[in-house]
N, C-alpha and C. Protein backbone atom coordinates (compact mmCIF):
# COMPACT_ATOMS: atom_id res chain seq x y z
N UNK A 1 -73.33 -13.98 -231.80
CA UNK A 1 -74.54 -13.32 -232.27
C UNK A 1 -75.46 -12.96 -231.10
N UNK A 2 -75.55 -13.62 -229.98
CA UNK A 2 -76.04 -13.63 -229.14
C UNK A 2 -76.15 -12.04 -227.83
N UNK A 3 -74.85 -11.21 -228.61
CA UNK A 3 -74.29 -10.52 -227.92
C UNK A 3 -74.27 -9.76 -229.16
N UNK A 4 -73.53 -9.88 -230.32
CA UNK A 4 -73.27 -8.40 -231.17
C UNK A 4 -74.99 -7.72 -231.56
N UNK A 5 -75.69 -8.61 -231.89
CA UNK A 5 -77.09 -8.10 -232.12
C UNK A 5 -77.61 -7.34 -231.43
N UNK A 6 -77.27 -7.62 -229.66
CA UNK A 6 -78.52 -7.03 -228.38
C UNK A 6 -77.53 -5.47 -228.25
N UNK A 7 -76.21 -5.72 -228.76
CA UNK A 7 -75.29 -4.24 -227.98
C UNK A 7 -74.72 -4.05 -229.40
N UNK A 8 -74.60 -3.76 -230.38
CA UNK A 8 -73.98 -3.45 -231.55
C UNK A 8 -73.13 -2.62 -231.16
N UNK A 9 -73.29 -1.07 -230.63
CA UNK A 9 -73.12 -0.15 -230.44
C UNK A 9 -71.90 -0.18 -229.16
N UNK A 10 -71.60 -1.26 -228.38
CA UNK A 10 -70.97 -1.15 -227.50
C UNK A 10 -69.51 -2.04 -227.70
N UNK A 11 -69.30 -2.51 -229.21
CA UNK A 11 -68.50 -2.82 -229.82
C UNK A 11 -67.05 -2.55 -229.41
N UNK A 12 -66.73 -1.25 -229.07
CA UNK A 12 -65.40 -0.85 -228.91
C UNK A 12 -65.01 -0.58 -227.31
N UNK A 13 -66.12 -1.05 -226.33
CA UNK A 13 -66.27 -1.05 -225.02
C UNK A 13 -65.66 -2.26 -224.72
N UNK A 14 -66.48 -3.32 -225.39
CA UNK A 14 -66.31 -4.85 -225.23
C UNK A 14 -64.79 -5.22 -225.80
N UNK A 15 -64.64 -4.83 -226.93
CA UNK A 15 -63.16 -4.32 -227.07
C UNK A 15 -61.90 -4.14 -226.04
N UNK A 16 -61.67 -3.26 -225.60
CA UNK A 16 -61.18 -2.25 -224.56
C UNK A 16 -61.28 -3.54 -223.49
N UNK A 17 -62.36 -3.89 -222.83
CA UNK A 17 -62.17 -4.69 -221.92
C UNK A 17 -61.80 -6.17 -221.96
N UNK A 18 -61.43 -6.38 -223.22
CA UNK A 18 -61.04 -7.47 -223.87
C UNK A 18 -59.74 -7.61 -223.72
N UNK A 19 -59.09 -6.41 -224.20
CA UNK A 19 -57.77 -5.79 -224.02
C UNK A 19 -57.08 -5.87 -225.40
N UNK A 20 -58.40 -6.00 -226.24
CA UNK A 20 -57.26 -5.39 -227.85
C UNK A 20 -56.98 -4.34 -227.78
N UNK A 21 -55.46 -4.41 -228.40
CA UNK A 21 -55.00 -2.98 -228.79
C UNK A 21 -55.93 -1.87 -229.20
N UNK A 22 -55.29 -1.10 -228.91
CA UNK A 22 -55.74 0.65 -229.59
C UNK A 22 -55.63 0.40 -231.18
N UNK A 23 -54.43 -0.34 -231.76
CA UNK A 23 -54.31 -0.28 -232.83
C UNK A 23 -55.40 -1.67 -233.65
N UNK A 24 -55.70 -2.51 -233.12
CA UNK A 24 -56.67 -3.64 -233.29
C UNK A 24 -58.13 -3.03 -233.67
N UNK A 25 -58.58 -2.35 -232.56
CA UNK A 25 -59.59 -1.73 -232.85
C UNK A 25 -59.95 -0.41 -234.27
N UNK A 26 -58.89 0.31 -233.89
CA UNK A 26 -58.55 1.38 -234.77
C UNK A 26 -58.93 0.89 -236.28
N UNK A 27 -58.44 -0.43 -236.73
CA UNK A 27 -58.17 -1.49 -237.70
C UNK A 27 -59.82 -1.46 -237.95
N UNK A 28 -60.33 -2.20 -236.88
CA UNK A 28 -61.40 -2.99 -237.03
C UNK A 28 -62.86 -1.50 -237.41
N UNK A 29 -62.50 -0.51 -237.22
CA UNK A 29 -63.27 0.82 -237.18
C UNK A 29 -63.15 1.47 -238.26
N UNK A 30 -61.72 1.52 -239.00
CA UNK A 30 -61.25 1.33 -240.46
C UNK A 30 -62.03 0.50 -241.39
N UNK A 31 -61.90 -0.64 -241.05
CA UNK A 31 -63.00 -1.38 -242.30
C UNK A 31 -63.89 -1.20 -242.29
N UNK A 32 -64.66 -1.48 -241.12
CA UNK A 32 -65.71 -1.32 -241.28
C UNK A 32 -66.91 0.14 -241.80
N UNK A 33 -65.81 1.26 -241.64
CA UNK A 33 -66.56 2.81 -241.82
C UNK A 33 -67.41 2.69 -243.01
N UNK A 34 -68.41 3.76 -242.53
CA UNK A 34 -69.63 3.66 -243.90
C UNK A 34 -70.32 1.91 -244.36
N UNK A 35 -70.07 1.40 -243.72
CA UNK A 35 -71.07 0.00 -243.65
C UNK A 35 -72.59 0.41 -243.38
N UNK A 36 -73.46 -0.12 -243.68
CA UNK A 36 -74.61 -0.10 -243.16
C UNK A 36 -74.98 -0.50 -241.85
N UNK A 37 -73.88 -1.58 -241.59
CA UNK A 37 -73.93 -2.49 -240.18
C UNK A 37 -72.48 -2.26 -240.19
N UNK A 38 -72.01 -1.17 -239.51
CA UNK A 38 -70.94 -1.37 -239.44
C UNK A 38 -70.78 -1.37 -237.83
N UNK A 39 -71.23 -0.79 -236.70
CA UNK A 39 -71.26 -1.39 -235.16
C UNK A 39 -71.43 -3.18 -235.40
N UNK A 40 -72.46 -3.72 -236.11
CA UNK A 40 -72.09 -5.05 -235.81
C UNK A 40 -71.50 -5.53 -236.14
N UNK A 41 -70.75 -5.49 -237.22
CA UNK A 41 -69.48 -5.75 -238.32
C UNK A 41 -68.81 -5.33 -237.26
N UNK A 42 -68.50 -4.83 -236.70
CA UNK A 42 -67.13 -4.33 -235.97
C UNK A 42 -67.21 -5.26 -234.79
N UNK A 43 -68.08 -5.31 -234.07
CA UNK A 43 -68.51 -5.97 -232.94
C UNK A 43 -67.80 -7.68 -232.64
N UNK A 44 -68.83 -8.42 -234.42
CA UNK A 44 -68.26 -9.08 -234.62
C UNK A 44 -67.18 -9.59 -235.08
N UNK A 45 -66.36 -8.41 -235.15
CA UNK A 45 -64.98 -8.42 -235.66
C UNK A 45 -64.30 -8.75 -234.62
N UNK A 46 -64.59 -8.09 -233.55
CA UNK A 46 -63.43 -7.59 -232.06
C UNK A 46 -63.82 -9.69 -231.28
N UNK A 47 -64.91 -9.66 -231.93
CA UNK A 47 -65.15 -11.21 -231.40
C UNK A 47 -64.03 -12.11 -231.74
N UNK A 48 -64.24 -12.51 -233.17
CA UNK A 48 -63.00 -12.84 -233.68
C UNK A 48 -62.16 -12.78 -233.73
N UNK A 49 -61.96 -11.62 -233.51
CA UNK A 49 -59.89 -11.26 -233.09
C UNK A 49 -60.18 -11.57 -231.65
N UNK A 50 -61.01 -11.97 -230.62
CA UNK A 50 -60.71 -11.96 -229.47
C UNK A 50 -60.23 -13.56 -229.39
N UNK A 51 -61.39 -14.39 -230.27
CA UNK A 51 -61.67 -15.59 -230.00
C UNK A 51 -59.94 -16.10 -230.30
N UNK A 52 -59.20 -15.23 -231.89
CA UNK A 52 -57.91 -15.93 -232.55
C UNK A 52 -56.82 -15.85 -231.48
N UNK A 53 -56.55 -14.79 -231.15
CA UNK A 53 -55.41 -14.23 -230.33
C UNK A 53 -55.60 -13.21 -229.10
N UNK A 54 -56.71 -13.03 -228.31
CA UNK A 54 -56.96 -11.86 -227.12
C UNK A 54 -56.34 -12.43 -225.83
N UNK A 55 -55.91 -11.40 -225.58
CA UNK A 55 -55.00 -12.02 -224.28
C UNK A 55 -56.07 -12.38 -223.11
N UNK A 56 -57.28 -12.21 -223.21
CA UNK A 56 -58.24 -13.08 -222.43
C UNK A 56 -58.11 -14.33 -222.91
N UNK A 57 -58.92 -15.13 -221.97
CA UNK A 57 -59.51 -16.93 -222.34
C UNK A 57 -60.59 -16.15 -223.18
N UNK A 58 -60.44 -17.11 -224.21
CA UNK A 58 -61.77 -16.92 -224.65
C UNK A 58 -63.28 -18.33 -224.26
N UNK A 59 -63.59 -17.46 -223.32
CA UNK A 59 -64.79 -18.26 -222.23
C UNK A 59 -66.09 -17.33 -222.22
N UNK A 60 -67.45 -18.06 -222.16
CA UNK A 60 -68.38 -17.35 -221.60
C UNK A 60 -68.37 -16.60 -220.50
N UNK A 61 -67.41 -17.25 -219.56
CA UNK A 61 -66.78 -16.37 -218.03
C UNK A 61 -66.50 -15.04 -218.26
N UNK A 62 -65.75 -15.05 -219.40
CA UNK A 62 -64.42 -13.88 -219.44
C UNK A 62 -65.97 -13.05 -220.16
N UNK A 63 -66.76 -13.10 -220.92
CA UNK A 63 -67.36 -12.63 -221.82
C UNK A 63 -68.37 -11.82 -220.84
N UNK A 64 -69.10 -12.81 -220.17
CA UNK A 64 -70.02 -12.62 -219.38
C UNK A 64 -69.24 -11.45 -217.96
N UNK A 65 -67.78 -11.72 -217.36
CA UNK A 65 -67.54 -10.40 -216.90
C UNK A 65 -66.99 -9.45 -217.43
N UNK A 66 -67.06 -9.46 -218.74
CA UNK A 66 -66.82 -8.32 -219.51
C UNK A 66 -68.27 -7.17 -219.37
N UNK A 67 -69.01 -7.97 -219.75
CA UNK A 67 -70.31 -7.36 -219.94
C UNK A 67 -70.69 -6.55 -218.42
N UNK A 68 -70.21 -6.70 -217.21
CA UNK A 68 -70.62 -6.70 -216.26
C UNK A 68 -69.74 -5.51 -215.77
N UNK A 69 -69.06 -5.25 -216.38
CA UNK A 69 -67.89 -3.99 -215.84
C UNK A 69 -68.79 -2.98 -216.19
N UNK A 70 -68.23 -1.68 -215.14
CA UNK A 70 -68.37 -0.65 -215.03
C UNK A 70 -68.44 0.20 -216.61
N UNK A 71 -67.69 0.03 -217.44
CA UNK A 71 -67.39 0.31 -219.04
C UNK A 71 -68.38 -0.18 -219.70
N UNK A 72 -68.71 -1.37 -219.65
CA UNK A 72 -70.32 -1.66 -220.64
C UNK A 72 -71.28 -1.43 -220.08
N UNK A 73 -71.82 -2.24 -218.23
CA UNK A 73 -72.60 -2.50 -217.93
C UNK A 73 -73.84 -2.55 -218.76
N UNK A 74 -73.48 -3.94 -218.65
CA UNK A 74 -74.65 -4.87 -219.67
C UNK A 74 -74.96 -6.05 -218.61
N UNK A 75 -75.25 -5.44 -217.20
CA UNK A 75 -75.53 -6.49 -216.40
C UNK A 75 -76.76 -7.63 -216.79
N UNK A 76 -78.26 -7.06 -216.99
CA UNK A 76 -79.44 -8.10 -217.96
C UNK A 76 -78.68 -8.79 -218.62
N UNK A 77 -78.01 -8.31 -219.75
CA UNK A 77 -77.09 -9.27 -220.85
C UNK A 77 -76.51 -10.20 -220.31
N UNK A 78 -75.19 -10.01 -219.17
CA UNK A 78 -74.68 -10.83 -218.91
C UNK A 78 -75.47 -12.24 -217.92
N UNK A 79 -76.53 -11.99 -217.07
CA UNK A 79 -77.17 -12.74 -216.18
C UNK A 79 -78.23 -13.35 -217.33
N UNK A 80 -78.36 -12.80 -217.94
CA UNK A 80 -79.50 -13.47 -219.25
C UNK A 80 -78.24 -14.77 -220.19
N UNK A 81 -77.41 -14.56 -220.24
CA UNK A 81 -75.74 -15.08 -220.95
C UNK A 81 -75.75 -16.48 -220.08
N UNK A 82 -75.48 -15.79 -218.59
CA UNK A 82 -74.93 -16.92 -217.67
C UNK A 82 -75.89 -17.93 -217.25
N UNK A 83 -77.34 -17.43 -217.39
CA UNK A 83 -78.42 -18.29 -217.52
C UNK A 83 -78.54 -19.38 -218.75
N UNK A 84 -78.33 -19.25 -219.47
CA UNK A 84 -78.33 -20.08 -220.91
C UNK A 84 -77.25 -20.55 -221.07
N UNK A 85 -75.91 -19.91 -220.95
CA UNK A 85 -74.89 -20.79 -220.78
C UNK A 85 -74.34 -21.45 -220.42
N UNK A 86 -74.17 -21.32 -218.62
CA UNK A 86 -73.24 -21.38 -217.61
C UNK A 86 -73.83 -22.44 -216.74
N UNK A 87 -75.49 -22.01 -216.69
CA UNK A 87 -76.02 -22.28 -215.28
C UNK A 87 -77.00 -23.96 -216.20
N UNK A 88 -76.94 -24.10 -217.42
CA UNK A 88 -77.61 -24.61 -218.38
C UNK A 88 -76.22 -26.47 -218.06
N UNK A 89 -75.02 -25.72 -217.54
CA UNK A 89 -74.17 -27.23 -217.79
C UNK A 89 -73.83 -27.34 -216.64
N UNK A 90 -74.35 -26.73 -215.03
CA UNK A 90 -73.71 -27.27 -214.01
C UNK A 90 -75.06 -27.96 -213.49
């Protein structure tokens, strides 16, 4: 939540650099069409399929340099992330 709320819209970015399929997403863009919330519905979809089976770790690491690539740049997000998360348990 922390993440689908602030970027709704960047759903199929975060996706992509996740490395779900074309066809995963495709899926997840399918259900959700004509939702009212359907960027965050989707968002939080690509979460969940990342968290069950994404060929990433599923880590604040992996999350936080997701956000940081060239494709989202959601650098604030991610340094605002690694602050509360990361830097919160060393």
């Amino acid at each position: 939540n922390d993440i689908a709320s602030k970027i709704p819209a960047k759903w199929r970015s975060v996706g992509i650099q996740l490395e779900l399929s074309s066809d995963t997403l495709d899926g997840i863009q399918s259900e959700n069409a004509g939702k009212p919330q359907a960027c965050l519905d989707s968002f939080e979809q690509v979460l969940s399929t990342w968290k069950r089976k994404g060929p990433k770790p599923y880590t604040w690491n992996t999350i936080i340099d997701v956000l940081r690539t060239h494709a989202v740049g959601e650098l604030a997000l991610a340094n605002e992330l690694e602050a509360t998360y990361l830097r919160s348990t060393q």
